[in-house]
C-alpha atoms as a PDB file:
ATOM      1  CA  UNK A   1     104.040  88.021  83.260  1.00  0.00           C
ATOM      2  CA  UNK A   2     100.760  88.565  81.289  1.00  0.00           C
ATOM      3  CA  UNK A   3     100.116  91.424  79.295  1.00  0.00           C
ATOM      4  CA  UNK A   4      97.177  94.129  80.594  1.00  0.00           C
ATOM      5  CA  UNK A   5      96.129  97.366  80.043  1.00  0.00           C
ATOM      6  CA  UNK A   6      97.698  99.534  82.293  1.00  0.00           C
ATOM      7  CA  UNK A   7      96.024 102.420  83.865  1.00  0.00           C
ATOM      8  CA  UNK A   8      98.545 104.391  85.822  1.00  0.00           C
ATOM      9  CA  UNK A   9      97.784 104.933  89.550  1.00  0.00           C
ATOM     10  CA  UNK A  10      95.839 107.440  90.917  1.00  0.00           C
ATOM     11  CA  UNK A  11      96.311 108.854  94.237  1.00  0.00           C
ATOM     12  CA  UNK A  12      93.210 110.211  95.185  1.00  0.00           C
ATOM     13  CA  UNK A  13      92.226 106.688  95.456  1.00  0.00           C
ATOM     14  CA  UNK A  14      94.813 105.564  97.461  1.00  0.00           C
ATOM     15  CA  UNK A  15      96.355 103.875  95.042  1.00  0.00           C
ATOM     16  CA  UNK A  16     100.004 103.105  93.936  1.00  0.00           C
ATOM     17  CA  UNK A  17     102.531 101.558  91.170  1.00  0.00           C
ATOM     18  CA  UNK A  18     104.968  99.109  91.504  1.00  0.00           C
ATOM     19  CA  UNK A  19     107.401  98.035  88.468  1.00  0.00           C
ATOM     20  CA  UNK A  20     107.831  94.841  87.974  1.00  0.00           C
ATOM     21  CA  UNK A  21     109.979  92.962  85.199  1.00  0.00           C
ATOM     22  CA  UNK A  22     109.698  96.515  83.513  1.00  0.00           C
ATOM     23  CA  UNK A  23     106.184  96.406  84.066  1.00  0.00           C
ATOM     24  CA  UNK A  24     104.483  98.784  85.764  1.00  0.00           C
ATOM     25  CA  UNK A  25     101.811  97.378  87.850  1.00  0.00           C
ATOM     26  CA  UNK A  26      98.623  98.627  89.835  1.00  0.00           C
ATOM     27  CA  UNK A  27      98.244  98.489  93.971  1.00  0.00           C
ATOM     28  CA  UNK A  28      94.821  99.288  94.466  1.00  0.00           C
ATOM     29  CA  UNK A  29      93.546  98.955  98.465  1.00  0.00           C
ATOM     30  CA  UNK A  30      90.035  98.120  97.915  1.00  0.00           C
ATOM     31  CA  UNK A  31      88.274  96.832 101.280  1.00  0.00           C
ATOM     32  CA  UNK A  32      88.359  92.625  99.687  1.00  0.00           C
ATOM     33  CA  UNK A  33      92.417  93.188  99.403  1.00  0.00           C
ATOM     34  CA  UNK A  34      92.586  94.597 102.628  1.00  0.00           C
ATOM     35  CA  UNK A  35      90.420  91.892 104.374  1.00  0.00           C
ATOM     36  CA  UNK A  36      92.477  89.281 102.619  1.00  0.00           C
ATOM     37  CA  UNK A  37      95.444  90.899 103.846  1.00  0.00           C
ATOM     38  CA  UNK A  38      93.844  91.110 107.501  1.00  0.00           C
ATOM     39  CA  UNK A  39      93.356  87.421 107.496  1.00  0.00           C
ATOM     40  CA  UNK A  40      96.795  86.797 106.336  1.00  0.00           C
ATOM     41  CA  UNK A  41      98.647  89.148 108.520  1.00  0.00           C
ATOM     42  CA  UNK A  42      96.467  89.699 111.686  1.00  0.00           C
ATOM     43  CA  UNK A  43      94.608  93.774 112.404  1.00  0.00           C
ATOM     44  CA  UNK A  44      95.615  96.512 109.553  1.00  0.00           C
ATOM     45  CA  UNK A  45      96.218  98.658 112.524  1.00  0.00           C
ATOM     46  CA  UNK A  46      98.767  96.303 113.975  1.00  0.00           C
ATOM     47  CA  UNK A  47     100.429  96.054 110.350  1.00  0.00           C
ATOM     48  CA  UNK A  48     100.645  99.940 110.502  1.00  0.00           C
ATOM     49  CA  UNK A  49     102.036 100.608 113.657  1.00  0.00           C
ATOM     50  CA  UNK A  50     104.731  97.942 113.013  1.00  0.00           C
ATOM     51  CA  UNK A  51     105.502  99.859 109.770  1.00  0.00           C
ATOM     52  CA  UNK A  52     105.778 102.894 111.625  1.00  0.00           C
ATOM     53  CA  UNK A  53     108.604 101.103 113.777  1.00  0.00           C
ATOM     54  CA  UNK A  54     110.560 100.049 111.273  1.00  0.00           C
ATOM     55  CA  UNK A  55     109.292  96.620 112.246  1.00  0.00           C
ATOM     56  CA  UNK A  56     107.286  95.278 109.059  1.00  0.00           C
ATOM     57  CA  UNK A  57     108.695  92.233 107.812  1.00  0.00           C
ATOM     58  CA  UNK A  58     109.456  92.255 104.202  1.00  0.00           C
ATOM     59  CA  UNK A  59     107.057  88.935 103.550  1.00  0.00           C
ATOM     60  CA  UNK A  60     104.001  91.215 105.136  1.00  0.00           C
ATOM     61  CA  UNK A  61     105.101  94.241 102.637  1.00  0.00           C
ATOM     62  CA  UNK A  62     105.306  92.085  99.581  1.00  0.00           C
ATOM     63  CA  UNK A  63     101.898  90.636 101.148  1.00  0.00           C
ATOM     64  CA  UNK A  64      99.992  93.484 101.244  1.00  0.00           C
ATOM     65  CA  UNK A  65     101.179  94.304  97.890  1.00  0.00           C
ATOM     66  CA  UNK A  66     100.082  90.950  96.586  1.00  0.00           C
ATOM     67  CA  UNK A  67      96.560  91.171  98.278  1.00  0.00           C
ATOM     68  CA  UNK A  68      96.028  94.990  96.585  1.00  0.00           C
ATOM     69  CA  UNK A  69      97.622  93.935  93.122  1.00  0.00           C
ATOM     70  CA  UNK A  70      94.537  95.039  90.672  1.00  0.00           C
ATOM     71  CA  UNK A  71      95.007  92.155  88.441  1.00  0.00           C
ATOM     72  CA  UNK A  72      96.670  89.103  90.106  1.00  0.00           C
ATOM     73  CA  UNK A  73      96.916  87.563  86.723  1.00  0.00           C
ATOM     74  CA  UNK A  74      99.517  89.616  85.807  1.00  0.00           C
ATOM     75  CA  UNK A  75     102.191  88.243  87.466  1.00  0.00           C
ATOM     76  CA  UNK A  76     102.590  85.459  90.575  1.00  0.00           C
ATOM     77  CA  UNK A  77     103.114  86.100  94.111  1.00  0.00           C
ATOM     78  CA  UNK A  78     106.837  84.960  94.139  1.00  0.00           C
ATOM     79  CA  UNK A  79     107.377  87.276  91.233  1.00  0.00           C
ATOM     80  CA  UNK A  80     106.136  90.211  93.007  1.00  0.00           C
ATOM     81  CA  UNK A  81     107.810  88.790  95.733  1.00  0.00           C
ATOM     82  CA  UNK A  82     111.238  88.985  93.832  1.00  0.00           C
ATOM     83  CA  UNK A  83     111.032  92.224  92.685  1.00  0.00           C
ATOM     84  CA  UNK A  84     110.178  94.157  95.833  1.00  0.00           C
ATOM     85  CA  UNK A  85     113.659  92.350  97.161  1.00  0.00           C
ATOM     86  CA  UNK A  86     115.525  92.982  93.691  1.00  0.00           C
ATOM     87  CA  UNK A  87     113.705  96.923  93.719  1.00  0.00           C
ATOM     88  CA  UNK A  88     114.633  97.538  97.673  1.00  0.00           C
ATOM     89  CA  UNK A  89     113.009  98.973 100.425  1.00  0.00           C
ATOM     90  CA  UNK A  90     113.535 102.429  99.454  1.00  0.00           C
ATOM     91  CA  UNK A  91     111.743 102.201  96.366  1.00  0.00           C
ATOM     92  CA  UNK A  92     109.166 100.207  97.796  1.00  0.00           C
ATOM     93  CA  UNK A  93     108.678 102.958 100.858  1.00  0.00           C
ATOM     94  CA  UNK A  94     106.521 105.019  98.554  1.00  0.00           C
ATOM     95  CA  UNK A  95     103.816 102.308  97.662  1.00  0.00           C
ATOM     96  CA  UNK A  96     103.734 100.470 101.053  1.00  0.00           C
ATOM     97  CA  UNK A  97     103.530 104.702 102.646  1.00  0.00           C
ATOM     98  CA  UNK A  98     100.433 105.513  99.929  1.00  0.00           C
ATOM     99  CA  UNK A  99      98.920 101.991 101.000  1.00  0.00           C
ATOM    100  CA  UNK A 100      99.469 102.440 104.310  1.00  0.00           C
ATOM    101  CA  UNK A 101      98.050 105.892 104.272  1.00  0.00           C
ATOM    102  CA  UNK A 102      95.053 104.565 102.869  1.00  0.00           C
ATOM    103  CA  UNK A 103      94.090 102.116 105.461  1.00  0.00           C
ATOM    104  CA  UNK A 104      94.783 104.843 108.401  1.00  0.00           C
ATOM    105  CA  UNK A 105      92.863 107.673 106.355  1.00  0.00           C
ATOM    106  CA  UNK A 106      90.462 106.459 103.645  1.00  0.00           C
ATOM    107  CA  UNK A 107      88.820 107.667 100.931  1.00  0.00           C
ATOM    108  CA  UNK A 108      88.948 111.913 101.237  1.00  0.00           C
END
């Protein structure tokens, strides 16, 4: 994992942490992540309402993550991929819920 500056989440922007490898590291849903995450995982509407049915698969979490990273150079996608598995969906529920919220609501 590289080292970056880290500039902690904030909120009002929609945006989340996720630790990983004891790093700390930035999800930020800016429209290119979400597109890229569209044409990986079909409608962002589609992705929601299968989160909100308990039916999101835990490749299209760790996805979405991936595609809103800040700075993909800090780590690889099967690292990120590893630690949402070795952190557990409870601890990922708040990141995926403040990305998620951001896609249904938007900037306020």
């Amino acid at each position: 994992m590289s080292e970056t500056a880290y500039r902690p989440a904030n909120p009002a922007r929609g945006e989340a942490s996720l630790e990983v490898a004891g790093h700390a590291l930035l999800l930020r849903p800016c429209f290119t992540a979400l597109v890229a995450a569209e044409e990986e995982f079909g409608p962002l509407f589609a992705l929601v309402e299968r989160a909100g049915t308990g039916e999101l698969r835990l490749s299209e979490m760790a996805g979405l993550f991936w595609h809103c990273l800040e700075d993909q150079g800090a780590t690889t996608r099967e690292e990120l991929s590893e630690a949402v598995l070795q952190t557990g969906l409870a601890a990922c529920a708040k990141p995926l819920r403040a990305l998620l919220s951001q896609i249904l609501q938007g900037s306020q």
